[in-house]
Structure formats: structure tokens, C-alpha cells
Protein backbone atom coordinates (compact mmCIF):
# COMPACT_ATOMS: atom_id res chain seq x y z
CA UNK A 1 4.34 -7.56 2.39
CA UNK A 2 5.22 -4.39 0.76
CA UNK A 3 4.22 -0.68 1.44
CA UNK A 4 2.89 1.26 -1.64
CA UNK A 5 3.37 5.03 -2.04
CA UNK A 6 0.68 6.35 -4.65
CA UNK A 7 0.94 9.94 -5.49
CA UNK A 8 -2.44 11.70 -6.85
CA UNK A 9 -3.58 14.33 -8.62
CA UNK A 10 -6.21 16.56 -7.39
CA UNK A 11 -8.77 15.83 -4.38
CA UNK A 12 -11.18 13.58 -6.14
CA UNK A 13 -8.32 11.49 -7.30
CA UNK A 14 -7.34 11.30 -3.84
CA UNK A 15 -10.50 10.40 -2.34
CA UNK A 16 -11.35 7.96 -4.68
CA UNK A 17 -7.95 5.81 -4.29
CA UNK A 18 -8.26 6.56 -0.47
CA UNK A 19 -11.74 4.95 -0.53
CA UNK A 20 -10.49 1.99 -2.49
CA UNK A 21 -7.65 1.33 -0.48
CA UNK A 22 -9.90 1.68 2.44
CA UNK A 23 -12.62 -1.07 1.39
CA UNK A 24 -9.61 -3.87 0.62
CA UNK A 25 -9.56 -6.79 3.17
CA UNK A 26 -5.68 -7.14 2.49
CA UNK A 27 -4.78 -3.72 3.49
CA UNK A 28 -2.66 -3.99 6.73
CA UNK A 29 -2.15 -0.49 7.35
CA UNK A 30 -3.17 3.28 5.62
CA UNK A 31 -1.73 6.78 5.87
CA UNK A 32 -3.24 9.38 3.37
CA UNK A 33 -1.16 12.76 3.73
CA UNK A 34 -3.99 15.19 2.03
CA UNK A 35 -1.30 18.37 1.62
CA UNK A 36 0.36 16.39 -0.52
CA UNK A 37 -1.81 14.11 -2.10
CA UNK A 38 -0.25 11.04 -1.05
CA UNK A 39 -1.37 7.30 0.21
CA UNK A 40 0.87 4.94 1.50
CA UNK A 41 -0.26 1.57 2.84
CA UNK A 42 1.21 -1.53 3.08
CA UNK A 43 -0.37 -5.09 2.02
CA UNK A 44 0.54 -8.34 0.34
CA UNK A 45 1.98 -8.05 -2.89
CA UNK A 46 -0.29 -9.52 -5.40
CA UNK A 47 -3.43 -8.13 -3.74
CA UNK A 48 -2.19 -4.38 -3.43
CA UNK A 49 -0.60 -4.82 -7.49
CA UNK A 50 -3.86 -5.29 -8.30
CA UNK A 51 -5.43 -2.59 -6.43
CA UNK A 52 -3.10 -0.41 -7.72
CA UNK A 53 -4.29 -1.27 -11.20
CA UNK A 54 -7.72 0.01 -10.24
CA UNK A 55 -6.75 3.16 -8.65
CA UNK A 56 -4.47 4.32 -12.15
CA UNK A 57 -7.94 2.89 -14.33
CA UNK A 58 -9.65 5.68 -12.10
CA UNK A 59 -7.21 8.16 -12.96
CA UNK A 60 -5.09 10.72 -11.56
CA UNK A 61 -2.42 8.52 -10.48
CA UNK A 62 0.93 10.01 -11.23
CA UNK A 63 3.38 8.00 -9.43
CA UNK A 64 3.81 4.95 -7.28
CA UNK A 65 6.35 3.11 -5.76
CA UNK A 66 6.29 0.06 -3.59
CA UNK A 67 8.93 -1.09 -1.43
CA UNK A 68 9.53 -5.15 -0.01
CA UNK A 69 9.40 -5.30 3.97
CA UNK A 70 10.39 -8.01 6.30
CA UNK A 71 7.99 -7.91 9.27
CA UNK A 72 9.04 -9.91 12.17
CA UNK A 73 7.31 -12.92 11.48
CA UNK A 74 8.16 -12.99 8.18
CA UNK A 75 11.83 -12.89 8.18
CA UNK A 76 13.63 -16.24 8.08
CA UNK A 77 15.63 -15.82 11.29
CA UNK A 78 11.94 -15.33 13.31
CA UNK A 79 11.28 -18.96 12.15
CA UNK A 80 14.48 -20.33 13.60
CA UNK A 81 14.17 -21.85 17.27
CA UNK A 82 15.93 -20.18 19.70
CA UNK A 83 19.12 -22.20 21.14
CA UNK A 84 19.70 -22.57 24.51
């Protein structure tokens, strides 16, 4: 999983990527922070890349950054049995 931070110009900009982000089955988890005309959610990798893609070929998009996280089942040491 990884959390995206997209940065947007302007409130339709916004809006539309919100909406987008919104309608995806793979999106975990979405914070939109209007003031500032940010989104950051968090969703598997190749799914939310892709998304991504669609949001900049709407335009307005001026930056985004994406960042790897470990939730606890996905971190090798959740997947070890516990010793006694």
C-alpha cells in the first residue's frame, strides 16, 4: 500500500480528482484538505499509479508524491507465529 499526496490547482481541479479518487474500489482511505488544495489517500500501488495518471490527463495537477507503508498485516514480522 502506499499513500498518495496530489496537490491541485484551483477548485475544479480539486473536485474533479476528489471525485475520481472517490469512485475507485481500491481506495482504502481519503482526506481532501480544500484550503490547500490537497488529496491524500492511500491504496495499492498499481491501482492508485494509474489513477493518478487520470487525475494529471484532467489537469491541474501540480505535484504528487507517494510514500510505501507497512500496515500491520502486511509487514513480514505480522506473518511470523508467535513463540511461546
Amino acid at each position: 500500500m502506499r499513500v498518495y499526496v496530489l496537490v491541485l490547482r484551483g477548485a475544479p481541479a480539486l473536485t474533479r480528482a476528489f471525485d475520481r479518487v472517490m469512485e475507485s474500489r481500491h481506495v482504502a482511505s481519503c482526506l481532501i484538505e480544500p484550503e490547500s488544495g490537497r488529496i491524500r489517500f492511500l491504496a495499492p500501488a498499481r491501482a492508485a499509479d494509474a489513477l493518478v495518471e487520470q487525475i494529471y490527463d484532467d489537469g491541474g495537477l501540480t505535484w504528487c508524491s507517494r510514500h510505501d507503508v507497512n500496515l500491520a498485516g502486511d509487514a513480514p514480522e505480522a506473518r511470523r507465529p508467535l513463540s511461546a
